[in-house]
PDB file of N, CA and C in Angstrom:
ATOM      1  N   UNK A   1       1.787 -25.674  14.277  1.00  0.00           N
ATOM      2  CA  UNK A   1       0.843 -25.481  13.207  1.00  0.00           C
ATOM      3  C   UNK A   1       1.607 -24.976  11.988  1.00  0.00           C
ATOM      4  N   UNK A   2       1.617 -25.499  10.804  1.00  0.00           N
ATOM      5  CA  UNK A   2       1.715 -25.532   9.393  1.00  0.00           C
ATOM      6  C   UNK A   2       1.056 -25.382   8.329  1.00  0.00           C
ATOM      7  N   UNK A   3       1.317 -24.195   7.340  1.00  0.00           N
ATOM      8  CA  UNK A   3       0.463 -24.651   6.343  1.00  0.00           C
ATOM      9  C   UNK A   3       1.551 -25.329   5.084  1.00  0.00           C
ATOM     10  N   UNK A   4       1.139 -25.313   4.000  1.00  0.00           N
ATOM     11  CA  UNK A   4       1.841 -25.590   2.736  1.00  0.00           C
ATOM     12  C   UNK A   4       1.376 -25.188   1.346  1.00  0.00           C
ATOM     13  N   UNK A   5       1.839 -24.279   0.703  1.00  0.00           N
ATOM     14  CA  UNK A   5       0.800 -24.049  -0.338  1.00  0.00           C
ATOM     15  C   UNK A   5       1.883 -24.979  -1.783  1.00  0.00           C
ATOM     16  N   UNK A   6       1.498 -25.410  -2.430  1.00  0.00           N
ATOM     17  CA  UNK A   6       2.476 -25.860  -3.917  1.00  0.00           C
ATOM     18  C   UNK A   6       2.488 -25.271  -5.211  1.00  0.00           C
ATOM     19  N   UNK A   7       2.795 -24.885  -5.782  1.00  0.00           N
ATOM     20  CA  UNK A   7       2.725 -23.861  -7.048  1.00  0.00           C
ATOM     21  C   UNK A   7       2.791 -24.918  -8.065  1.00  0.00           C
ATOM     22  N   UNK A   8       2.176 -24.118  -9.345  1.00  0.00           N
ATOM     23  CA  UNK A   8       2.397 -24.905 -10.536  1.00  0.00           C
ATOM     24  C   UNK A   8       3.594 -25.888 -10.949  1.00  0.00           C
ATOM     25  N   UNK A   9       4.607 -24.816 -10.860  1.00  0.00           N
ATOM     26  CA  UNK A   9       5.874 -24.769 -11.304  1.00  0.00           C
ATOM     27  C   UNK A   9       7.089 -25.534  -9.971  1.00  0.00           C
ATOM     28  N   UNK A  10       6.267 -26.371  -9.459  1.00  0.00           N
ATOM     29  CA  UNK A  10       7.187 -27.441  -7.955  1.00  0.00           C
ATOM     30  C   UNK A  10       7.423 -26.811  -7.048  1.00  0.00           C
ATOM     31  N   UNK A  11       7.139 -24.713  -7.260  1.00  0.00           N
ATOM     32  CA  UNK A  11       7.940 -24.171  -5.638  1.00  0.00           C
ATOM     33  C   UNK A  11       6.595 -24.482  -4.625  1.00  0.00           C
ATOM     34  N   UNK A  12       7.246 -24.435  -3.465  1.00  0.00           N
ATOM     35  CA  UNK A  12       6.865 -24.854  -2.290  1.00  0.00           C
ATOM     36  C   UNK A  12       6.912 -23.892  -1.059  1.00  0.00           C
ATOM     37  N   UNK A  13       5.745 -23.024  -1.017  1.00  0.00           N
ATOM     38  CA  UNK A  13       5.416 -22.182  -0.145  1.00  0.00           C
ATOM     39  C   UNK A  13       4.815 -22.816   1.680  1.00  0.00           C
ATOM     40  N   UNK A  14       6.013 -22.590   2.318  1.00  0.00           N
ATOM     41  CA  UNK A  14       4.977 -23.705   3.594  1.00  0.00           C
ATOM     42  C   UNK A  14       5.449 -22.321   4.694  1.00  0.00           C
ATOM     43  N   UNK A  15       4.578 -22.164   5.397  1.00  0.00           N
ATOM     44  CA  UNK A  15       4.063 -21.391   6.870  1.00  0.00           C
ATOM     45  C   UNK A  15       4.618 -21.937   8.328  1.00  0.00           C
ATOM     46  N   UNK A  16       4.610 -22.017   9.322  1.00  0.00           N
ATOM     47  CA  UNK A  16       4.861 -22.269  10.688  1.00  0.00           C
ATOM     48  C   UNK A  16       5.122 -21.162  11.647  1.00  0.00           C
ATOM     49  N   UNK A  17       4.131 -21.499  12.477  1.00  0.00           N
ATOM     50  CA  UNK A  17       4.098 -20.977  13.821  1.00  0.00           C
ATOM     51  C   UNK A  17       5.168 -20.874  14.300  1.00  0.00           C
ATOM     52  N   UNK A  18       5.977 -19.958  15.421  1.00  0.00           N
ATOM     53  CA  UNK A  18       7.091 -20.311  16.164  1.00  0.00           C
ATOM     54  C   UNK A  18       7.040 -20.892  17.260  1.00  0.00           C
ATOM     55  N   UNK A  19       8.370 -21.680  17.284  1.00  0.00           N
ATOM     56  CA  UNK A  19       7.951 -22.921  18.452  1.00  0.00           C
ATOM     57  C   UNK A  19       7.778 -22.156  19.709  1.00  0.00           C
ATOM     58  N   UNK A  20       6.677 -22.953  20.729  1.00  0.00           N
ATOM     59  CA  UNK A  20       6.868 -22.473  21.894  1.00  0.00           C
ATOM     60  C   UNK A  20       7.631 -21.890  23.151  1.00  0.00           C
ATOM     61  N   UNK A  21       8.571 -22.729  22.521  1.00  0.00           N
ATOM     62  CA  UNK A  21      10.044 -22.273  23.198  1.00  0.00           C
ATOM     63  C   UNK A  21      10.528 -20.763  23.145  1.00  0.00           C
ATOM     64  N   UNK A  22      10.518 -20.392  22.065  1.00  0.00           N
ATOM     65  CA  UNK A  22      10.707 -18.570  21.798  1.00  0.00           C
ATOM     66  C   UNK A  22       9.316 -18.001  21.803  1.00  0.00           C
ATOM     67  N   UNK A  23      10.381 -16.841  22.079  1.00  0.00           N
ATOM     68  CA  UNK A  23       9.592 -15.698  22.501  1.00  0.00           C
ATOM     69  C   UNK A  23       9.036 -14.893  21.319  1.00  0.00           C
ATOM     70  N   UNK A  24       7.335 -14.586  21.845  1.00  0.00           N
ATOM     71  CA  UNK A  24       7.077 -13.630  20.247  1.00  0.00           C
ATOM     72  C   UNK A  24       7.212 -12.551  19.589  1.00  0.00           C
ATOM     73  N   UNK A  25       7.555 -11.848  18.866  1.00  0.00           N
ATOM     74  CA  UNK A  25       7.836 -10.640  18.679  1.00  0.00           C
ATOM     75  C   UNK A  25       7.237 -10.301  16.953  1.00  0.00           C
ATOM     76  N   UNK A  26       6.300  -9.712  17.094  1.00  0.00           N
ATOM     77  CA  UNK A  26       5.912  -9.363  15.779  1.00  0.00           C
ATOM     78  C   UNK A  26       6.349  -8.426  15.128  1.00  0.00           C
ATOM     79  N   UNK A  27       6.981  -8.554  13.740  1.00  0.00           N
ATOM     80  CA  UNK A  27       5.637  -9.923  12.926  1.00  0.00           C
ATOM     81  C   UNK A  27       6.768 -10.950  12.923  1.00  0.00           C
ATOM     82  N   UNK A  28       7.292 -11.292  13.839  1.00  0.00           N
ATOM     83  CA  UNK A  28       8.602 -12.269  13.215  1.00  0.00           C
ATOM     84  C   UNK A  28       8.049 -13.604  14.204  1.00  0.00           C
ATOM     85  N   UNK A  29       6.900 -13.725  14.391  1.00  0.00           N
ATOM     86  CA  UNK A  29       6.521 -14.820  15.215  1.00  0.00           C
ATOM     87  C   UNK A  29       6.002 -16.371  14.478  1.00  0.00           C
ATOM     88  N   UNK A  30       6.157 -15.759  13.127  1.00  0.00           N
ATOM     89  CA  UNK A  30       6.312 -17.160  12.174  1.00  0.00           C
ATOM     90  C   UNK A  30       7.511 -16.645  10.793  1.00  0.00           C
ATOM     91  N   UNK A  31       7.641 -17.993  10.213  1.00  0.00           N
ATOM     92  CA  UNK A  31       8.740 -17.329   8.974  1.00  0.00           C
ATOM     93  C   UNK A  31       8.187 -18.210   7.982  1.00  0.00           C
ATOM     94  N   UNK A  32       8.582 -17.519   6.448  1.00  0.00           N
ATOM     95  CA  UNK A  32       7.715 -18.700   5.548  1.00  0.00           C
ATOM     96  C   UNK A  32       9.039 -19.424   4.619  1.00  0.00           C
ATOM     97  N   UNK A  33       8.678 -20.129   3.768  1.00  0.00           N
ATOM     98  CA  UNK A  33       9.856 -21.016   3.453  1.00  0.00           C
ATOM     99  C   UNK A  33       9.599 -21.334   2.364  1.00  0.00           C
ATOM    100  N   UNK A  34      10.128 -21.084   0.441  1.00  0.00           N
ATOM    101  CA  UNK A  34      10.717 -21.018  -0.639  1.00  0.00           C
ATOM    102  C   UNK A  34      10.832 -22.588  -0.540  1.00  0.00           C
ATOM    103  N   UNK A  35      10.346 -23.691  -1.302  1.00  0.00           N
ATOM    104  CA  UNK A  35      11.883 -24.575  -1.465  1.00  0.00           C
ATOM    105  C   UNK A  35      11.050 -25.520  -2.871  1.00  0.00           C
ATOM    106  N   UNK A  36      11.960 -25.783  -4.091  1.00  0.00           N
ATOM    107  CA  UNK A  36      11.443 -26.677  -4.900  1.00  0.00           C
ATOM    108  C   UNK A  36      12.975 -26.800  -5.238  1.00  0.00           C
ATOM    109  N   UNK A  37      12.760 -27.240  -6.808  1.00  0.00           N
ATOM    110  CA  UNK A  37      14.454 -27.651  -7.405  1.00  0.00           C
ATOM    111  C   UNK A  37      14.190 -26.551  -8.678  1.00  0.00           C
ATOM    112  N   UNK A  38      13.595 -25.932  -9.064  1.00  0.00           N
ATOM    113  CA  UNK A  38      14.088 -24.885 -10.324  1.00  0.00           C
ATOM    114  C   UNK A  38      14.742 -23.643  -9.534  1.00  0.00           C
ATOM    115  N   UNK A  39      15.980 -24.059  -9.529  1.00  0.00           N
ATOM    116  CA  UNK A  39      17.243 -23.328  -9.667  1.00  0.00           C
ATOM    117  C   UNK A  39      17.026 -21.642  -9.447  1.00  0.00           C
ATOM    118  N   UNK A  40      16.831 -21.217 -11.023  1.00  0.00           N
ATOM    119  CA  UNK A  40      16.519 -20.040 -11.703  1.00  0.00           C
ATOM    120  C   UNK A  40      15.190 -19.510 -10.769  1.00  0.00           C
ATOM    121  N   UNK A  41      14.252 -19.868 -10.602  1.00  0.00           N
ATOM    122  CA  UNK A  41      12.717 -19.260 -10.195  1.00  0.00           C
ATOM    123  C   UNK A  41      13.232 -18.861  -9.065  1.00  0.00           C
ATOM    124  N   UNK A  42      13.631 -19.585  -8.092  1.00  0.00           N
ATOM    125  CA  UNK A  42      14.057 -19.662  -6.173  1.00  0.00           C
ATOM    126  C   UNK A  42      14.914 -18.424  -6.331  1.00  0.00           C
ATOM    127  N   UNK A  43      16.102 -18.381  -7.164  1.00  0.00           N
ATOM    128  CA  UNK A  43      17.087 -17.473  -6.877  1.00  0.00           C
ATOM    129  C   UNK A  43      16.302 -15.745  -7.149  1.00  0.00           C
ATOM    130  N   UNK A  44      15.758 -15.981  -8.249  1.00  0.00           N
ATOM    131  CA  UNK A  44      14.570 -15.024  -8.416  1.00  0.00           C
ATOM    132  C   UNK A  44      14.247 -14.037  -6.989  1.00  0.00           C
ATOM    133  N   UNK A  45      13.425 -15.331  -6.718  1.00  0.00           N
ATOM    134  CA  UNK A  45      12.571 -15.199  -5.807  1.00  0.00           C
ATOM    135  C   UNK A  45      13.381 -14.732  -4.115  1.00  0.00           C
ATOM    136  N   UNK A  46      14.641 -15.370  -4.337  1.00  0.00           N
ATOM    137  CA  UNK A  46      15.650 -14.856  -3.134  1.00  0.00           C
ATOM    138  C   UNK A  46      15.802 -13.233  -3.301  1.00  0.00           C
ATOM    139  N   UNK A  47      16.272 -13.078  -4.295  1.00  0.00           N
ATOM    140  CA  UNK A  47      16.783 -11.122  -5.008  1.00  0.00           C
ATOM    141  C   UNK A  47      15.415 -10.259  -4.971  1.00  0.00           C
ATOM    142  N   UNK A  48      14.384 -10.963  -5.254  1.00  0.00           N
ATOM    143  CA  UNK A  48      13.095 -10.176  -5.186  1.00  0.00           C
ATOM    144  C   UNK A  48      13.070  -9.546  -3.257  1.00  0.00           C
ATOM    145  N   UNK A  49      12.794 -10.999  -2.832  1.00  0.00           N
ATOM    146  CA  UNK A  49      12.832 -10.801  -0.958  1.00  0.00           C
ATOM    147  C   UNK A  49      13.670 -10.013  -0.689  1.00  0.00           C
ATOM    148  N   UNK A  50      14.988 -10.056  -0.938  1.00  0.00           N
ATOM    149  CA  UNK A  50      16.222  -9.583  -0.289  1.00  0.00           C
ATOM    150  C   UNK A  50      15.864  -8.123  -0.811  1.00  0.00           C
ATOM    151  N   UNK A  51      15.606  -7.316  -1.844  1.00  0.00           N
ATOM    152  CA  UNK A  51      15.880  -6.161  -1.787  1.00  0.00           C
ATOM    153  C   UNK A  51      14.781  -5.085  -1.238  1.00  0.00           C
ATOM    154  N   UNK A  52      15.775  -4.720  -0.486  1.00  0.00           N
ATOM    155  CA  UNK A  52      15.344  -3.637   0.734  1.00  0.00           C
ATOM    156  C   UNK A  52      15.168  -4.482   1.819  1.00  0.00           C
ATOM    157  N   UNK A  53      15.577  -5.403   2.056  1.00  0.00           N
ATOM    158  CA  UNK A  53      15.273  -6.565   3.876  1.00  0.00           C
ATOM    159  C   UNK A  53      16.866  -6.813   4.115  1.00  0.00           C
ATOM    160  N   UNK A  54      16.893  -7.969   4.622  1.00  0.00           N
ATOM    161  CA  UNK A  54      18.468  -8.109   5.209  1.00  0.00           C
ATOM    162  C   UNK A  54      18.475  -9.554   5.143  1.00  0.00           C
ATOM    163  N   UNK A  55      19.751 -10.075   4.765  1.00  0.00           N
ATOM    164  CA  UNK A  55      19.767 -10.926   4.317  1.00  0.00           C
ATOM    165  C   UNK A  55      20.975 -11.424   5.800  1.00  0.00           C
ATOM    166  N   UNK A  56      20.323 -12.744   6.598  1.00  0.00           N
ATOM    167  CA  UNK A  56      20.584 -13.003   7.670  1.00  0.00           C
ATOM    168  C   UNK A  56      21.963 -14.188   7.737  1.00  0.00           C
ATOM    169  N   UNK A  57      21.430 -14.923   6.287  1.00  0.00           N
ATOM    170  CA  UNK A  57      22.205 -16.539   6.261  1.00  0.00           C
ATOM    171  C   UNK A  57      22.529 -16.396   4.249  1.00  0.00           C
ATOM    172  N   UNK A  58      23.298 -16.095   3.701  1.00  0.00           N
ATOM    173  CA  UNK A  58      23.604 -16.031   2.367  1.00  0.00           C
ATOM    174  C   UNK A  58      22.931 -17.518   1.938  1.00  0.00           C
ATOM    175  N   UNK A  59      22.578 -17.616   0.784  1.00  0.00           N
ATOM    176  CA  UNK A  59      22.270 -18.218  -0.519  1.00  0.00           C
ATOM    177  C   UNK A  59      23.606 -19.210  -0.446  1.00  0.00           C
ATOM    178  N   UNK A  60      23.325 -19.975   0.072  1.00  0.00           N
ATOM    179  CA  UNK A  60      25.022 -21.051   0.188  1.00  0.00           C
ATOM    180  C   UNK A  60      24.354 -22.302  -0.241  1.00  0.00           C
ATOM    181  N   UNK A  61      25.849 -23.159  -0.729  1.00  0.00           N
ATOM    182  CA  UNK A  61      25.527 -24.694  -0.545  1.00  0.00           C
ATOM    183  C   UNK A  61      25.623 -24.888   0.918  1.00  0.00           C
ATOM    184  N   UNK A  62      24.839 -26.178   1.203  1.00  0.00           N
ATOM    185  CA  UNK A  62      24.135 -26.179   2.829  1.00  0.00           C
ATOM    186  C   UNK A  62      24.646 -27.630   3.402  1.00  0.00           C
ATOM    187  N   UNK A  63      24.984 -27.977   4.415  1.00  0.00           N
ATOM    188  CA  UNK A  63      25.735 -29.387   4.407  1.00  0.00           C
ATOM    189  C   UNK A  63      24.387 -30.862   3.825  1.00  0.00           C
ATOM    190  N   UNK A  64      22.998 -30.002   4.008  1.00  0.00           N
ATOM    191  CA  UNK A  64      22.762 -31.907   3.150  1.00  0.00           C
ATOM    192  C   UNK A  64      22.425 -31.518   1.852  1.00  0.00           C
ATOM    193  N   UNK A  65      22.988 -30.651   0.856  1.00  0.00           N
ATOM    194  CA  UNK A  65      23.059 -30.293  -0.599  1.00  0.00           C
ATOM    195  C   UNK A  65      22.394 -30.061  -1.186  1.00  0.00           C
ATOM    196  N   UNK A  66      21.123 -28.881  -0.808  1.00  0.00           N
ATOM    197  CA  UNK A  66      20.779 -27.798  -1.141  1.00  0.00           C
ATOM    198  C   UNK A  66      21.442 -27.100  -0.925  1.00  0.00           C
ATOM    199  N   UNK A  67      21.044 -25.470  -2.079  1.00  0.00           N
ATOM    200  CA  UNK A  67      21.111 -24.221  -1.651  1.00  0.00           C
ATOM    201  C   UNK A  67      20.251 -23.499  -0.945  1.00  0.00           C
ATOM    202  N   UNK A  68      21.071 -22.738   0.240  1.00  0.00           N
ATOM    203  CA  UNK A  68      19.727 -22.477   1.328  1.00  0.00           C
ATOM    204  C   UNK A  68      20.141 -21.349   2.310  1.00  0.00           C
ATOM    205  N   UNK A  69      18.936 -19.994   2.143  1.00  0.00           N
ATOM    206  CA  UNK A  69      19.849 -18.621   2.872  1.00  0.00           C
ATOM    207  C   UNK A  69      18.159 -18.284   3.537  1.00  0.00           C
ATOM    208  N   UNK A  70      18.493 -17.368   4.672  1.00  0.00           N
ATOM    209  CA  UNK A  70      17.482 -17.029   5.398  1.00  0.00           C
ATOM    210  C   UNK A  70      17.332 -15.554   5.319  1.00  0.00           C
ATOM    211  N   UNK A  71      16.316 -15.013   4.878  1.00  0.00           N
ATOM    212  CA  UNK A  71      16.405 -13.510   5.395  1.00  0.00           C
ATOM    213  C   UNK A  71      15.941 -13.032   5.953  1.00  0.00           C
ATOM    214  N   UNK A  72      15.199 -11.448   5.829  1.00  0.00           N
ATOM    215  CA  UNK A  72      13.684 -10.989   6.380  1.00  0.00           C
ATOM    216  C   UNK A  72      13.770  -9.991   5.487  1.00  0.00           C
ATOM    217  N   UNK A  73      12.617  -9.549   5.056  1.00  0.00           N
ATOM    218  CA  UNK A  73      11.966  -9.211   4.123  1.00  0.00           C
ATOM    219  C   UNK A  73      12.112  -7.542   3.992  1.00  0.00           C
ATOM    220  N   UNK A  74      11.777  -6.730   3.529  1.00  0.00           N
ATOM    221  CA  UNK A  74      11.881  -4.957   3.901  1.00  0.00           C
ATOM    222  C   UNK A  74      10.428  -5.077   4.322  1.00  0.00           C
ATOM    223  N   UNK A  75       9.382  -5.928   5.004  1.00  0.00           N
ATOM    224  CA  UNK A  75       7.908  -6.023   5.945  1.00  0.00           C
ATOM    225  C   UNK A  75       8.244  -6.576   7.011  1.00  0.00           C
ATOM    226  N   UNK A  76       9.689  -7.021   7.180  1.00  0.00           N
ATOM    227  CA  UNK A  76      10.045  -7.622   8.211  1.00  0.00           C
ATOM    228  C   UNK A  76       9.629  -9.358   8.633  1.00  0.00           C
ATOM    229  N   UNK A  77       9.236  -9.757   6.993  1.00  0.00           N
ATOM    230  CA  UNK A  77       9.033 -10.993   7.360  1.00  0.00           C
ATOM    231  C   UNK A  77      10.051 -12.229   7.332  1.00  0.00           C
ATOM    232  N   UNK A  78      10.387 -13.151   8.449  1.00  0.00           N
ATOM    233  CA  UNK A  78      11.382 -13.895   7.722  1.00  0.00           C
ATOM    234  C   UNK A  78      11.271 -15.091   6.760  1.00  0.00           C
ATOM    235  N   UNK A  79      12.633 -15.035   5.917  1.00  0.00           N
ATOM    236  CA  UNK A  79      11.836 -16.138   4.917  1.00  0.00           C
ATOM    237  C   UNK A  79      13.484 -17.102   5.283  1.00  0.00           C
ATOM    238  N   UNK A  80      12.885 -17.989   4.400  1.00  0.00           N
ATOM    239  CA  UNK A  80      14.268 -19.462   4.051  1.00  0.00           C
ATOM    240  C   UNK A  80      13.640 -19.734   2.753  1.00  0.00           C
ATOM    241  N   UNK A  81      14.478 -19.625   2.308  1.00  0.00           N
ATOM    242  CA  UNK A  81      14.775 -20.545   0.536  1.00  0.00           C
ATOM    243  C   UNK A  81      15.967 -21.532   0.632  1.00  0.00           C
ATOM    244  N   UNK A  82      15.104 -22.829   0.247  1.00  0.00           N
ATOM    245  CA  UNK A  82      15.771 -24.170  -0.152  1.00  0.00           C
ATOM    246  C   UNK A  82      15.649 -24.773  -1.624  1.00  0.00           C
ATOM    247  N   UNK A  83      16.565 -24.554  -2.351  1.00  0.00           N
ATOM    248  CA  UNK A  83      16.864 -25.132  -3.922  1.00  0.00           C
ATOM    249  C   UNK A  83      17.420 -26.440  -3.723  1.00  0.00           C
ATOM    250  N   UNK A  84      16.337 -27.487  -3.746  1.00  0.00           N
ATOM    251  CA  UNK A  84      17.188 -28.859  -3.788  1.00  0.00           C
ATOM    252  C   UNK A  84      18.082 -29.139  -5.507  1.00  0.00           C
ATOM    253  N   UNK A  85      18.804 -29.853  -4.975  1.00  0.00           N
ATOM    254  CA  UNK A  85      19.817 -30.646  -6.183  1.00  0.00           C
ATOM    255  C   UNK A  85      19.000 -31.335  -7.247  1.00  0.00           C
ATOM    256  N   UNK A  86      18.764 -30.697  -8.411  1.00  0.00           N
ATOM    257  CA  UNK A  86      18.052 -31.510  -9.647  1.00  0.00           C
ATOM    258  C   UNK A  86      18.468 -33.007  -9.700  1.00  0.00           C
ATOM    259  N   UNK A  87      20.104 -33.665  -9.217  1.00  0.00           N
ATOM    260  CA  UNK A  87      20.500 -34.523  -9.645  1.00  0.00           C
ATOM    261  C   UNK A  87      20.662 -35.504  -8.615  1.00  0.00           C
TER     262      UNK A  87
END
């Protein structure tokens, strides 16, 4: 189960359940997920999350060419931000 919410501005807020396979442990039993192509807003939005949480997977180029880091939140939620390639 998924949701997806879309913002004005192309970011892309989407939800998911954790797969059945793992085990649950709250609140980390879903993670939410950042991803459009404005650059500037995402990275924002990475430094906003990250301070006071822990930052699990750095803000990297990613092998299919986005930028893309995982954290959890200082509520303990986990997130992923994906900045696709404008070009």
């Amino acid at each position: 189960m998924h949701g997806i919410l879309r913002g004005a501005n192309g970011v892309v807020l989407m939800a998911a359940d954790i797969p059945a396979s793992m085990d649950y442990a709250p609140p980390a039993g879903m993670s939410l997920s950042l991803s459009g192509d404005d650059d500037a807003a995402l990275r924002r939005y990475w430094e906003g999350l990250a301070d006071g949480g822990s930052v699990v997977e750095n803000l990297a180029q990613a092998p299919w060419g986005a930028s893309f880091g995982m954290l959890i939140d200082r509520y303990g939620i986990d997130w992923m931000v994906n900045i696709s390639p404008t070009s």
